[in-house]
PDB file of N, CA and C in Angstrom:
ATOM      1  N   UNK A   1     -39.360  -6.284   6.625  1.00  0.00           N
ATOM      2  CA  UNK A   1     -37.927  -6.337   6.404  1.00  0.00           C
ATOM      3  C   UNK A   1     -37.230  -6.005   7.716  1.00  0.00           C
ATOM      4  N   UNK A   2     -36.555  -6.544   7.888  1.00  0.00           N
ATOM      5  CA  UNK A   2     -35.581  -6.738   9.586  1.00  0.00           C
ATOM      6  C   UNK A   2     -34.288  -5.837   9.352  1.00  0.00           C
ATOM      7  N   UNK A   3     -33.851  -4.989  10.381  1.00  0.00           N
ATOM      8  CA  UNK A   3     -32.814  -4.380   9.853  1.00  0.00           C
ATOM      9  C   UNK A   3     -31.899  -4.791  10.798  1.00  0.00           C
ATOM     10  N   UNK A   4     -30.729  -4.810  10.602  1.00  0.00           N
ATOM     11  CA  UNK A   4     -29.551  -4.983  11.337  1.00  0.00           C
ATOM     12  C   UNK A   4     -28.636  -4.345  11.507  1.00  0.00           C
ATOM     13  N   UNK A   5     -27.294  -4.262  12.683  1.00  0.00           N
ATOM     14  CA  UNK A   5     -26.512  -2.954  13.094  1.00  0.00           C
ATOM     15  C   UNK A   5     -25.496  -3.667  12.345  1.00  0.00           C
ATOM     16  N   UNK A   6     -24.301  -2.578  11.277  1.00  0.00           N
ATOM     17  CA  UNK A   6     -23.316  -3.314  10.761  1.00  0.00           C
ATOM     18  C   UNK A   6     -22.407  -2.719  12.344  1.00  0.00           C
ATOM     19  N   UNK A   7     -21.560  -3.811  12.470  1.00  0.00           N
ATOM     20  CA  UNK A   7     -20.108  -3.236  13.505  1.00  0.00           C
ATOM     21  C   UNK A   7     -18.960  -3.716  12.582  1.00  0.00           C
ATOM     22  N   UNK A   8     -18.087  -3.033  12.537  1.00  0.00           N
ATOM     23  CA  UNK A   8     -16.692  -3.349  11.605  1.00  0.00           C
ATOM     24  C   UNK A   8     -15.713  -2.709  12.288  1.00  0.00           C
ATOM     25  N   UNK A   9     -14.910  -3.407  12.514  1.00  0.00           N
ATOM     26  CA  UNK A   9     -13.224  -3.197  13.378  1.00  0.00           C
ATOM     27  C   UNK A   9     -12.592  -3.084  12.372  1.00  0.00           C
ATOM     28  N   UNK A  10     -11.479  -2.197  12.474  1.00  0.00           N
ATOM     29  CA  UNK A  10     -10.032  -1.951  11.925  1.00  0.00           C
ATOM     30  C   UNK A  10      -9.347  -1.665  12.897  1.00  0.00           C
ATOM     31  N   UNK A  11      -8.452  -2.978  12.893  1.00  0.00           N
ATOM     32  CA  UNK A  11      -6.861  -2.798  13.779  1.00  0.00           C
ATOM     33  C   UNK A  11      -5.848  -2.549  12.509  1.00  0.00           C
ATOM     34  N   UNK A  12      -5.358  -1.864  13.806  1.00  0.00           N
ATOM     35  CA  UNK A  12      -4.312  -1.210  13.198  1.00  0.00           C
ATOM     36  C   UNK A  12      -2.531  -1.774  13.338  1.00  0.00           C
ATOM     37  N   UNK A  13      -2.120  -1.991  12.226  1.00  0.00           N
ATOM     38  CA  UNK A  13      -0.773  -2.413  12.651  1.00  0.00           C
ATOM     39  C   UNK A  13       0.144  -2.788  11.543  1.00  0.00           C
ATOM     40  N   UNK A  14       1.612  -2.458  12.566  1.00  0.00           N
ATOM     41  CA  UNK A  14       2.845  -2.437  10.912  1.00  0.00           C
ATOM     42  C   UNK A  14       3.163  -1.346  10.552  1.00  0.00           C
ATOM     43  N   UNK A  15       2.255  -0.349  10.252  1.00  0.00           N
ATOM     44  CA  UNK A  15       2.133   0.993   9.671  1.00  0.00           C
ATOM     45  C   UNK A  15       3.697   1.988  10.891  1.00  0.00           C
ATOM     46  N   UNK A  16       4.395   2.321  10.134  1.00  0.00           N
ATOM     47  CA  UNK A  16       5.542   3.560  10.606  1.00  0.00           C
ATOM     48  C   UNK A  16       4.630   4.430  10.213  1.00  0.00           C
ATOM     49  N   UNK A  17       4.631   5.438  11.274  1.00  0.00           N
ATOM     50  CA  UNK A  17       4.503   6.585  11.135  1.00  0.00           C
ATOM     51  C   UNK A  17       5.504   7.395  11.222  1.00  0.00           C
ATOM     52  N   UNK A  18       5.526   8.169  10.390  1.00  0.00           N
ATOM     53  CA  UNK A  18       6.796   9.209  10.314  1.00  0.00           C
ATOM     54  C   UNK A  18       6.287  10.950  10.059  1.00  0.00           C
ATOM     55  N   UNK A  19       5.643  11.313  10.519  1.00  0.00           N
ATOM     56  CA  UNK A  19       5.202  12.801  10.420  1.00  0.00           C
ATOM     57  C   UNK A  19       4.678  13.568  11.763  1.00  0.00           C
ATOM     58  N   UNK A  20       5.243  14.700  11.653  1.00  0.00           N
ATOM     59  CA  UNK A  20       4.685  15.497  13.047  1.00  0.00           C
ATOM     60  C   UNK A  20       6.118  16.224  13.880  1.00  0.00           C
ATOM     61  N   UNK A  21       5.991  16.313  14.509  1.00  0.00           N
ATOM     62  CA  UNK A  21       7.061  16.976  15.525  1.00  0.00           C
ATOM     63  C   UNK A  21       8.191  15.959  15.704  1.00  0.00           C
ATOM     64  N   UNK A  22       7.852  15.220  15.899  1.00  0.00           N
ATOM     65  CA  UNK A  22       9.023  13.881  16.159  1.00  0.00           C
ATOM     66  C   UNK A  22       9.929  13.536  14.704  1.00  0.00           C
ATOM     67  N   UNK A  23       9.248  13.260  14.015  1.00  0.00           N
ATOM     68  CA  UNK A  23       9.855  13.689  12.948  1.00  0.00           C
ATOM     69  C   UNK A  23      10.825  14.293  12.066  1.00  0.00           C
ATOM     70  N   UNK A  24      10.081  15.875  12.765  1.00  0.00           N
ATOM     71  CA  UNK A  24      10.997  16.733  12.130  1.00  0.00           C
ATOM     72  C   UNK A  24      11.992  16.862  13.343  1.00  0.00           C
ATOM     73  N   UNK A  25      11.873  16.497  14.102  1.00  0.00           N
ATOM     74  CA  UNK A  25      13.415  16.814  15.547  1.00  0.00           C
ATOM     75  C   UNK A  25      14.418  15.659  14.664  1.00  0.00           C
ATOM     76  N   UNK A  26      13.865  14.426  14.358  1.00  0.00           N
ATOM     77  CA  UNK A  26      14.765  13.675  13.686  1.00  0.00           C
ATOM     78  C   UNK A  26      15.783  14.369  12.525  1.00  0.00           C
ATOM     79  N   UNK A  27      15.215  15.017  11.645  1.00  0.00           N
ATOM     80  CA  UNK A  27      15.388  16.017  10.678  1.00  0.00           C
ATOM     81  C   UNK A  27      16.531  16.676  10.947  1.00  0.00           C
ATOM     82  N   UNK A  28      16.525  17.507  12.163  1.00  0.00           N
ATOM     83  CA  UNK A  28      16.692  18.521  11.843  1.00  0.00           C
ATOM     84  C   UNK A  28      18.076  18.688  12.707  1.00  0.00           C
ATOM     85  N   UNK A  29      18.118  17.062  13.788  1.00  0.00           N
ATOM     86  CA  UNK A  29      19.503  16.970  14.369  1.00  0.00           C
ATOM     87  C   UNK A  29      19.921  15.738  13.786  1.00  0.00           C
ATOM     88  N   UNK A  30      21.164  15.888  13.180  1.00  0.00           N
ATOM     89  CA  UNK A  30      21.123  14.509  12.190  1.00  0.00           C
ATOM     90  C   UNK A  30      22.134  13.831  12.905  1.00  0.00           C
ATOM     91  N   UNK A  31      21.755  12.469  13.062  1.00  0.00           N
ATOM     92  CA  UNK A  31      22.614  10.994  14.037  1.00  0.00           C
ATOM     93  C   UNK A  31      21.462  11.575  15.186  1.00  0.00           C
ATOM     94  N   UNK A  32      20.594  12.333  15.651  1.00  0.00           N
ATOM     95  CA  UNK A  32      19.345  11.803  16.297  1.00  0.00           C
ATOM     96  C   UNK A  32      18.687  11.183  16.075  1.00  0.00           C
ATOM     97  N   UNK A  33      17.787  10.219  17.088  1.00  0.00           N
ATOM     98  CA  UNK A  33      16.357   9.350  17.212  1.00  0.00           C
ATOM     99  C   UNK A  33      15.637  10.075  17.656  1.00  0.00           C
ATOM    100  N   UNK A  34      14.781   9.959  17.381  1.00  0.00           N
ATOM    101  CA  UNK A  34      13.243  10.384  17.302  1.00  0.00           C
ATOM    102  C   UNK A  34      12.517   8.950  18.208  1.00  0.00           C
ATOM    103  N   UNK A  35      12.135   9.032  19.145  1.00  0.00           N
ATOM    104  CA  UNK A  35      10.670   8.033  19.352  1.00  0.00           C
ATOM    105  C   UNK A  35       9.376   7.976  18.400  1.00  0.00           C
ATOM    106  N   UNK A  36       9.496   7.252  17.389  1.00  0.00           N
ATOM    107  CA  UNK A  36       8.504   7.514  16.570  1.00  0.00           C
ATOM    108  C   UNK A  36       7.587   6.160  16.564  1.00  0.00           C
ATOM    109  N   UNK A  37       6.218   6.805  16.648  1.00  0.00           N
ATOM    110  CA  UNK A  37       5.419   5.621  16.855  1.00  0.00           C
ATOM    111  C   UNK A  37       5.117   4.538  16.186  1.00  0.00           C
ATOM    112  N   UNK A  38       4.700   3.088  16.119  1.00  0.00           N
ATOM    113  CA  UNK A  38       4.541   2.365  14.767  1.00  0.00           C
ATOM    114  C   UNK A  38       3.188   1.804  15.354  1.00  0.00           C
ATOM    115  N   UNK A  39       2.672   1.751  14.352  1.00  0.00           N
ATOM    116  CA  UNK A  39       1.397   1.606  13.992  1.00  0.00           C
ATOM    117  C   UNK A  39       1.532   0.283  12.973  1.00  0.00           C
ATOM    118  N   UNK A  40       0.581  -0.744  13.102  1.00  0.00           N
ATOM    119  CA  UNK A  40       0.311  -1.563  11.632  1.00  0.00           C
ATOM    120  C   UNK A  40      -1.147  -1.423  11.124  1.00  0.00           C
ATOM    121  N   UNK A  41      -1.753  -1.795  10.047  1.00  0.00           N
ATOM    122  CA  UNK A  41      -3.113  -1.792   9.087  1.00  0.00           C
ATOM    123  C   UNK A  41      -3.756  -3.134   9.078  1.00  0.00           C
ATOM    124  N   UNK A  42      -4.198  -3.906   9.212  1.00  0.00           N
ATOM    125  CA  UNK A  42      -4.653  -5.021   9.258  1.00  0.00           C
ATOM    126  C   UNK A  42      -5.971  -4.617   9.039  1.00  0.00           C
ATOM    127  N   UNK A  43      -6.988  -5.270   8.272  1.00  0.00           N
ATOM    128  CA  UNK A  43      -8.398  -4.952   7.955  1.00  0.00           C
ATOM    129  C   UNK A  43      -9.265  -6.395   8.381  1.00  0.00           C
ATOM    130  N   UNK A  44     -10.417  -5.772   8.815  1.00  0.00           N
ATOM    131  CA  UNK A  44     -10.960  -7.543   9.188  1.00  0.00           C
ATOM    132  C   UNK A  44     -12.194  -7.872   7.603  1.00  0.00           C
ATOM    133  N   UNK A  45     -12.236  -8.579   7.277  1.00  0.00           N
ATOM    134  CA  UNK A  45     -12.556  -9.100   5.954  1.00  0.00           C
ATOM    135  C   UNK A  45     -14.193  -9.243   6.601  1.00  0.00           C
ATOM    136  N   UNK A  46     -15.274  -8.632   6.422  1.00  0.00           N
ATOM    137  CA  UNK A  46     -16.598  -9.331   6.820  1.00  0.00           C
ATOM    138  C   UNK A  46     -16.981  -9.735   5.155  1.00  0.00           C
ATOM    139  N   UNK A  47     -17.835 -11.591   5.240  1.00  0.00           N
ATOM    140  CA  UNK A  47     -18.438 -11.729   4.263  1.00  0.00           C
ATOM    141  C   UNK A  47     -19.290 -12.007   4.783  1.00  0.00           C
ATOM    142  N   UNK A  48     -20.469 -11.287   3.323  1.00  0.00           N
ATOM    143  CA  UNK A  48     -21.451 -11.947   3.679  1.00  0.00           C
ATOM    144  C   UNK A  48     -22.401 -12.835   2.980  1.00  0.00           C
ATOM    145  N   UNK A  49     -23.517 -13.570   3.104  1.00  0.00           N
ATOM    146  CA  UNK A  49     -23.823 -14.499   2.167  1.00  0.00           C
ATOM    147  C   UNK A  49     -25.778 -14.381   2.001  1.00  0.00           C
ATOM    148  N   UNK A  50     -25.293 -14.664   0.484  1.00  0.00           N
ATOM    149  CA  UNK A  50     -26.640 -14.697  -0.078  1.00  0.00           C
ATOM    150  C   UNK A  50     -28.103 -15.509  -0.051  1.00  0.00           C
ATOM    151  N   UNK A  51     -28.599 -14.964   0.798  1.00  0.00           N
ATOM    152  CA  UNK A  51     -29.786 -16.051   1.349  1.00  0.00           C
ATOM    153  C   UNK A  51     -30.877 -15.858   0.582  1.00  0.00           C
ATOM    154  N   UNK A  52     -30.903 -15.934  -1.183  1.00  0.00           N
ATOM    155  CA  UNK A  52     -32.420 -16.408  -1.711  1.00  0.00           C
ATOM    156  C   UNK A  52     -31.027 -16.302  -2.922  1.00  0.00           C
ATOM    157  N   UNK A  53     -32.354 -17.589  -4.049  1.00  0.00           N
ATOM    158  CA  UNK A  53     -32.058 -17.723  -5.412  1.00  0.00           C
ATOM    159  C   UNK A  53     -32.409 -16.513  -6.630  1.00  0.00           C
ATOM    160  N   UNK A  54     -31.658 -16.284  -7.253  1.00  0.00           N
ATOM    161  CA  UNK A  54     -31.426 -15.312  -8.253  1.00  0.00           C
ATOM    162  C   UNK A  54     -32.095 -13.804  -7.639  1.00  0.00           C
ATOM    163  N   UNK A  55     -31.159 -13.715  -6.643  1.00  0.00           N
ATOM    164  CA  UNK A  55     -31.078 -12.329  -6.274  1.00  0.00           C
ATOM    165  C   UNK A  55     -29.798 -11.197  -7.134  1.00  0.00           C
ATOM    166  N   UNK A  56     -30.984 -10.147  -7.722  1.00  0.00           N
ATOM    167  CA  UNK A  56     -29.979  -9.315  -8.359  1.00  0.00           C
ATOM    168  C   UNK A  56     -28.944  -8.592  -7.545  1.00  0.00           C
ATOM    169  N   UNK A  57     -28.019  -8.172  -8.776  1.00  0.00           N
ATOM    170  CA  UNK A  57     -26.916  -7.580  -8.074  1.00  0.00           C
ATOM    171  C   UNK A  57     -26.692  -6.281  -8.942  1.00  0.00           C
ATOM    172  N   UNK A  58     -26.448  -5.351  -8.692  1.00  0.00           N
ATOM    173  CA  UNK A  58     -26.891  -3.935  -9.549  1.00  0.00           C
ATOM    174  C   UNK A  58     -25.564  -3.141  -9.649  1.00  0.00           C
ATOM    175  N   UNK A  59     -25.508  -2.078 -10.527  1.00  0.00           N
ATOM    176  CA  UNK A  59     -24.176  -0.854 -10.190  1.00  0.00           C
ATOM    177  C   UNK A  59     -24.327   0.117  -9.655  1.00  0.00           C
ATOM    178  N   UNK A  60     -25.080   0.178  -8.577  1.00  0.00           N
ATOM    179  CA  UNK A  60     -25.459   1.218  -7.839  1.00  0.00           C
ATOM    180  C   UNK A  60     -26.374   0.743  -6.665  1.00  0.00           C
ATOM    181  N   UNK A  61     -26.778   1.707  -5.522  1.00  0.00           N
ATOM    182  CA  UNK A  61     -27.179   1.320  -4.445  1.00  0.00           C
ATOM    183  C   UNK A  61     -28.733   1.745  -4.799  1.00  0.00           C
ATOM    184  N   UNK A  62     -29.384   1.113  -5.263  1.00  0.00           N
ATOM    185  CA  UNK A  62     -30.877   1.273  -5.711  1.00  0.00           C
ATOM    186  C   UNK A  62     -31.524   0.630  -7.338  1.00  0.00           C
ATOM    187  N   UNK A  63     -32.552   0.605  -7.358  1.00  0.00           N
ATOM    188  CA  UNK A  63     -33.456   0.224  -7.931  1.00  0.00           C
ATOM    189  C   UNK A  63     -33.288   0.316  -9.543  1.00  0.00           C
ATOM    190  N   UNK A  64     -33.213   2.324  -9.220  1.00  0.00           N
ATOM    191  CA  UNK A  64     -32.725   2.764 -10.238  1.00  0.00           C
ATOM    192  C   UNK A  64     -31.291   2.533 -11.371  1.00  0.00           C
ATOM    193  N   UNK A  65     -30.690   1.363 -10.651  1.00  0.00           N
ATOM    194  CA  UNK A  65     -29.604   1.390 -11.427  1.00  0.00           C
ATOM    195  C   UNK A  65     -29.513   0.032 -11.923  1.00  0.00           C
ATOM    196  N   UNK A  66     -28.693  -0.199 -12.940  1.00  0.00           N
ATOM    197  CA  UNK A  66     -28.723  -1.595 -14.126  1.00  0.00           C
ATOM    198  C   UNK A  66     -28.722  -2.676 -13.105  1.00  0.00           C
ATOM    199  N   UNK A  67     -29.256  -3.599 -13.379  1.00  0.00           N
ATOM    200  CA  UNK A  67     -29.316  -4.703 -13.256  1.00  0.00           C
ATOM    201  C   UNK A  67     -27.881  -5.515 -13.680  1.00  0.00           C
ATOM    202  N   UNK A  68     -26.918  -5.770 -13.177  1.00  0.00           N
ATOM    203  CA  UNK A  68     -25.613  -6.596 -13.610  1.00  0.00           C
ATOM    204  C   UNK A  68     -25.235  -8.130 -13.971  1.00  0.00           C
ATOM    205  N   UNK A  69     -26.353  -8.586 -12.594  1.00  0.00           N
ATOM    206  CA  UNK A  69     -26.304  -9.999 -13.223  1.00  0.00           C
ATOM    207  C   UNK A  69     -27.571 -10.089 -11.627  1.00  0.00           C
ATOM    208  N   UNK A  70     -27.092 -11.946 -11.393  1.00  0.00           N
ATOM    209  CA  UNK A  70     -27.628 -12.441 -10.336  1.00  0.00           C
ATOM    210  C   UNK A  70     -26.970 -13.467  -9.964  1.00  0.00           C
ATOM    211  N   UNK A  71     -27.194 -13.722  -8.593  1.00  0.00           N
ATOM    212  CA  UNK A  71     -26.997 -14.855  -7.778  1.00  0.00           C
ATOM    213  C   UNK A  71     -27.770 -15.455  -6.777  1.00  0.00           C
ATOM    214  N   UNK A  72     -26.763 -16.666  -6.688  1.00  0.00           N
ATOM    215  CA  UNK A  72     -28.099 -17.703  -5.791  1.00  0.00           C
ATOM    216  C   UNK A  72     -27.426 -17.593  -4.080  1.00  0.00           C
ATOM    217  N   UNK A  73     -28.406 -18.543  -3.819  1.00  0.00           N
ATOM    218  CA  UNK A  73     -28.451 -18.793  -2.129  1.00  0.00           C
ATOM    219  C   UNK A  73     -26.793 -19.389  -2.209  1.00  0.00           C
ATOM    220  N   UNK A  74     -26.312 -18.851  -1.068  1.00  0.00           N
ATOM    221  CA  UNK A  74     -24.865 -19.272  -0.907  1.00  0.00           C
ATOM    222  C   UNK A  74     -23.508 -18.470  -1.554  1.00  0.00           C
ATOM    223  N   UNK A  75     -24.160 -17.810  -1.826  1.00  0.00           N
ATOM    224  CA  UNK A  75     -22.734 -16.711  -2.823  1.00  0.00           C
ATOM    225  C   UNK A  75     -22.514 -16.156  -2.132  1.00  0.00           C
ATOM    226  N   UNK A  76     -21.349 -15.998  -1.850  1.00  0.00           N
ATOM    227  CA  UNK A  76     -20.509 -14.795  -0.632  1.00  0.00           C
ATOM    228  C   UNK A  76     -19.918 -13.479  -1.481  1.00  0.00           C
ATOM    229  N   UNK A  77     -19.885 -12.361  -0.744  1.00  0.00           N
ATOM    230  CA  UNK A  77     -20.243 -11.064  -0.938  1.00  0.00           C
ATOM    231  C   UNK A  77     -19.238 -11.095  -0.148  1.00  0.00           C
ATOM    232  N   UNK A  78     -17.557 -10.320  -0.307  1.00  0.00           N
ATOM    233  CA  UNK A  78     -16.957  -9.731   0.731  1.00  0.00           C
ATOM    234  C   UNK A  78     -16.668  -8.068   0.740  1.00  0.00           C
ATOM    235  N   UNK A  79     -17.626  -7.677   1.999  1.00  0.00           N
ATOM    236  CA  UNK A  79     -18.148  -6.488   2.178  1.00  0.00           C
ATOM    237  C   UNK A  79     -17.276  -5.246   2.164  1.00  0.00           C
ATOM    238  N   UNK A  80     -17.641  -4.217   1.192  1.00  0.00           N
ATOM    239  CA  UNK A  80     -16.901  -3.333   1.385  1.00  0.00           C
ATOM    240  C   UNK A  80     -17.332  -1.654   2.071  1.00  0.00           C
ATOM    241  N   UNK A  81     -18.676  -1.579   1.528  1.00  0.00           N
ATOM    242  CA  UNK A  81     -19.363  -0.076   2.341  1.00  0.00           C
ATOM    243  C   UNK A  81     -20.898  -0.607   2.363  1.00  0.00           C
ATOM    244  N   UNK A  82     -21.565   0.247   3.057  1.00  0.00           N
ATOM    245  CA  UNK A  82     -22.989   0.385   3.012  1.00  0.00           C
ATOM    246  C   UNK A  82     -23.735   1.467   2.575  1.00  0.00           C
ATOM    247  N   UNK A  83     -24.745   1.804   2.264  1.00  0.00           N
ATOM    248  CA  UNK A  83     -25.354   2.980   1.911  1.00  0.00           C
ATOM    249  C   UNK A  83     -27.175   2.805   2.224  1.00  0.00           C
ATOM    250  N   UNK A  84     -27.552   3.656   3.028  1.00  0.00           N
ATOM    251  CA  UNK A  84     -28.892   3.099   3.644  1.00  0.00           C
ATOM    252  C   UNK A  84     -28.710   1.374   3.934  1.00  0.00           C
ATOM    253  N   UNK A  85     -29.908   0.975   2.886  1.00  0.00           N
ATOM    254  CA  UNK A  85     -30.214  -0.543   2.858  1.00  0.00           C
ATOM    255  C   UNK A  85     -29.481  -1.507   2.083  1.00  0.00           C
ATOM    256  N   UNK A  86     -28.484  -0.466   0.907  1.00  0.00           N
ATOM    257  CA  UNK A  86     -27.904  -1.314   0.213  1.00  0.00           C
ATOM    258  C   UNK A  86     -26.573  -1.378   0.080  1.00  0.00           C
ATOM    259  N   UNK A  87     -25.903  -2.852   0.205  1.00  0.00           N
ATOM    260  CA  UNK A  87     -24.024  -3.069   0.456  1.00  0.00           C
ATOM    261  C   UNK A  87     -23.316  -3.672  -0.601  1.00  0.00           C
ATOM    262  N   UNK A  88     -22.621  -2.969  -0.926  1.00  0.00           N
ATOM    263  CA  UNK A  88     -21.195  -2.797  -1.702  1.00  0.00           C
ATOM    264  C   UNK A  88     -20.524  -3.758  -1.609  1.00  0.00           C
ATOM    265  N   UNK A  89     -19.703  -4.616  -2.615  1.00  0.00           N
ATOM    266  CA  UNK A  89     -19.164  -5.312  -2.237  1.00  0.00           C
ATOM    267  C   UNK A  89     -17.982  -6.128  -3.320  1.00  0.00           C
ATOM    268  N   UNK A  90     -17.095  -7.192  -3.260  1.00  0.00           N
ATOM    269  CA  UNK A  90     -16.532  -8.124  -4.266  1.00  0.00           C
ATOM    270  C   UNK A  90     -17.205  -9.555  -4.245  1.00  0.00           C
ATOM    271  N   UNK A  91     -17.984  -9.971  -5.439  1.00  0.00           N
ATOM    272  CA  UNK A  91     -18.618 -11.593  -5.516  1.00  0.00           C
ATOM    273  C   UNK A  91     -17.225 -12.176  -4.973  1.00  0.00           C
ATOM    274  N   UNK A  92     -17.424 -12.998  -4.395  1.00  0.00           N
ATOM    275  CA  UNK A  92     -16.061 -14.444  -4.530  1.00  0.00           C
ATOM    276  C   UNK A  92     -16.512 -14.728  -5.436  1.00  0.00           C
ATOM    277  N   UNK A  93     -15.252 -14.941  -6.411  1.00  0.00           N
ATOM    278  CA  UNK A  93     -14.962 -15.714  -7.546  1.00  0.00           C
ATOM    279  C   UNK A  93     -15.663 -14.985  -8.851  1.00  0.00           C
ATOM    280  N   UNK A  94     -16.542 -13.973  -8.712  1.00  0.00           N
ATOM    281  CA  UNK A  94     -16.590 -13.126  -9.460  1.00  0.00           C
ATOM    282  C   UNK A  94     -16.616 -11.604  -9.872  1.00  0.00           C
ATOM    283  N   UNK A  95     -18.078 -10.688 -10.194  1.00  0.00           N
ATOM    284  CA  UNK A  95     -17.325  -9.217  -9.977  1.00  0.00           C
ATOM    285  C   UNK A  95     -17.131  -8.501  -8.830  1.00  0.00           C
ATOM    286  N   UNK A  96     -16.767  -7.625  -8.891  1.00  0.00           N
ATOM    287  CA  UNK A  96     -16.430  -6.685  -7.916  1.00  0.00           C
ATOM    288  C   UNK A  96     -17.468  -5.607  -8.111  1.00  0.00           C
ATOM    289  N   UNK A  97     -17.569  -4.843  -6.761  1.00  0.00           N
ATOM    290  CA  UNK A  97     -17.850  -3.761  -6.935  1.00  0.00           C
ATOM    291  C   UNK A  97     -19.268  -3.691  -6.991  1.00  0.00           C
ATOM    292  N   UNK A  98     -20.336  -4.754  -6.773  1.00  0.00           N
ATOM    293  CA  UNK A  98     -21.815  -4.547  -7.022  1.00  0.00           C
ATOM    294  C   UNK A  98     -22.525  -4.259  -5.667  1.00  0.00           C
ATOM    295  N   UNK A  99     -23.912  -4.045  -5.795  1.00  0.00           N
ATOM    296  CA  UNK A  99     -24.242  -3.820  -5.089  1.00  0.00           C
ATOM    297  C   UNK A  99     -25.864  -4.660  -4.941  1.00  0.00           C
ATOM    298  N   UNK A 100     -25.758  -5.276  -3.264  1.00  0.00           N
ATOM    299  CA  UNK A 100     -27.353  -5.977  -3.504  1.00  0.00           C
ATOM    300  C   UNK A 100     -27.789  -5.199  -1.992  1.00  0.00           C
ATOM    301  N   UNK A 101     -29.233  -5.506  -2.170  1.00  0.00           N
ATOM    302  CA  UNK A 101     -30.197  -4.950  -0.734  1.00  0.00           C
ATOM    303  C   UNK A 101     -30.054  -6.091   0.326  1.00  0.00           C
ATOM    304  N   UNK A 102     -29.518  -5.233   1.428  1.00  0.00           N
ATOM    305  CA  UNK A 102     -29.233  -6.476   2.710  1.00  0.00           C
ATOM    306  C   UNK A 102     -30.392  -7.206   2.887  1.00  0.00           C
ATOM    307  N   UNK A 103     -31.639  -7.108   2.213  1.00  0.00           N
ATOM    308  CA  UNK A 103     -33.159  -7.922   2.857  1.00  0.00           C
ATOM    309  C   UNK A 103     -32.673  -9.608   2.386  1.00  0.00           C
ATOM    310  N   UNK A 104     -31.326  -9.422   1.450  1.00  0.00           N
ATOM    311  CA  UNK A 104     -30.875 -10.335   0.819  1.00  0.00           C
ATOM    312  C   UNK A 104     -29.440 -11.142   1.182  1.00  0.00           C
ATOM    313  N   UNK A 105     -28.934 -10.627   2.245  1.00  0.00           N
ATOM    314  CA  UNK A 105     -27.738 -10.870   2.500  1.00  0.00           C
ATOM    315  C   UNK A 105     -27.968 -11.257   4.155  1.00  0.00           C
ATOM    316  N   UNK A 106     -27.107 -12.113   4.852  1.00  0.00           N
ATOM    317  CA  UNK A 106     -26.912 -12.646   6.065  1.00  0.00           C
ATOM    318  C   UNK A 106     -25.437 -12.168   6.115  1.00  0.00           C
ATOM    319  N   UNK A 107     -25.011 -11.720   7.837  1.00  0.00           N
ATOM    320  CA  UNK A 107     -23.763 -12.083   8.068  1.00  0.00           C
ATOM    321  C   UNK A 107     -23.213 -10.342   7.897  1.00  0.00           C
ATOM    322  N   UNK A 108     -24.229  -9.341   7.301  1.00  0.00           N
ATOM    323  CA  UNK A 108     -23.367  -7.651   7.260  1.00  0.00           C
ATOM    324  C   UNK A 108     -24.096  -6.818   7.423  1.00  0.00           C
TER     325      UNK A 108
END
């Protein structure tokens, strides 16, 4: 089994920030500005895709946990956490929230 490095970016942007010292100077002299920083959130979406036929997909990150359903070669997985060997995720077009072993997934 081949292991691979996940890398995942979050830019940031849009997001006002409004807390801290700057803030409260705004506060506290009123018809003052404050330089307050802005920030936005933008998330980068990694999917990834299912490289063998009727690979299970479980409710939990292991062995030990139910069996939910399955899928085939080509089902995309858009990734949400990892845990050891096994990643979290939303089916396109169906559930959310399962979990399969990356020995099974390309692309996370």
């Amino acid at each position: 089994m081949k292991k691979r490095m996940l890398a995942t970016a979050v830019l940031i942007s849009g997001l006002t920030l409004a807390a801290g010292p700057l803030a409260q100077a705004a506060q506290a002299a009123p018809g003052a500005q404050a330089a307050v920083p802005a920030a936005t959130a933008e998330r980068q979406v990694i999917v990834c895709t299912v490289n063998d036929d009727r690979v299970n997909f479980r409710g939990g990150p292991g062995t030990n946990y139910p069996v939910l359903g399955q899928v085939n070669r080509g089902q995309q997985l858009h990734y949400r956490e990892r845990q050891n060997e096994w990643v979290m995720g939303d089916l396109v077009g169906g559930r959310t929230g399962v979990w399969i072993h990356d020995a099974y997934l390309d692309g996370c």
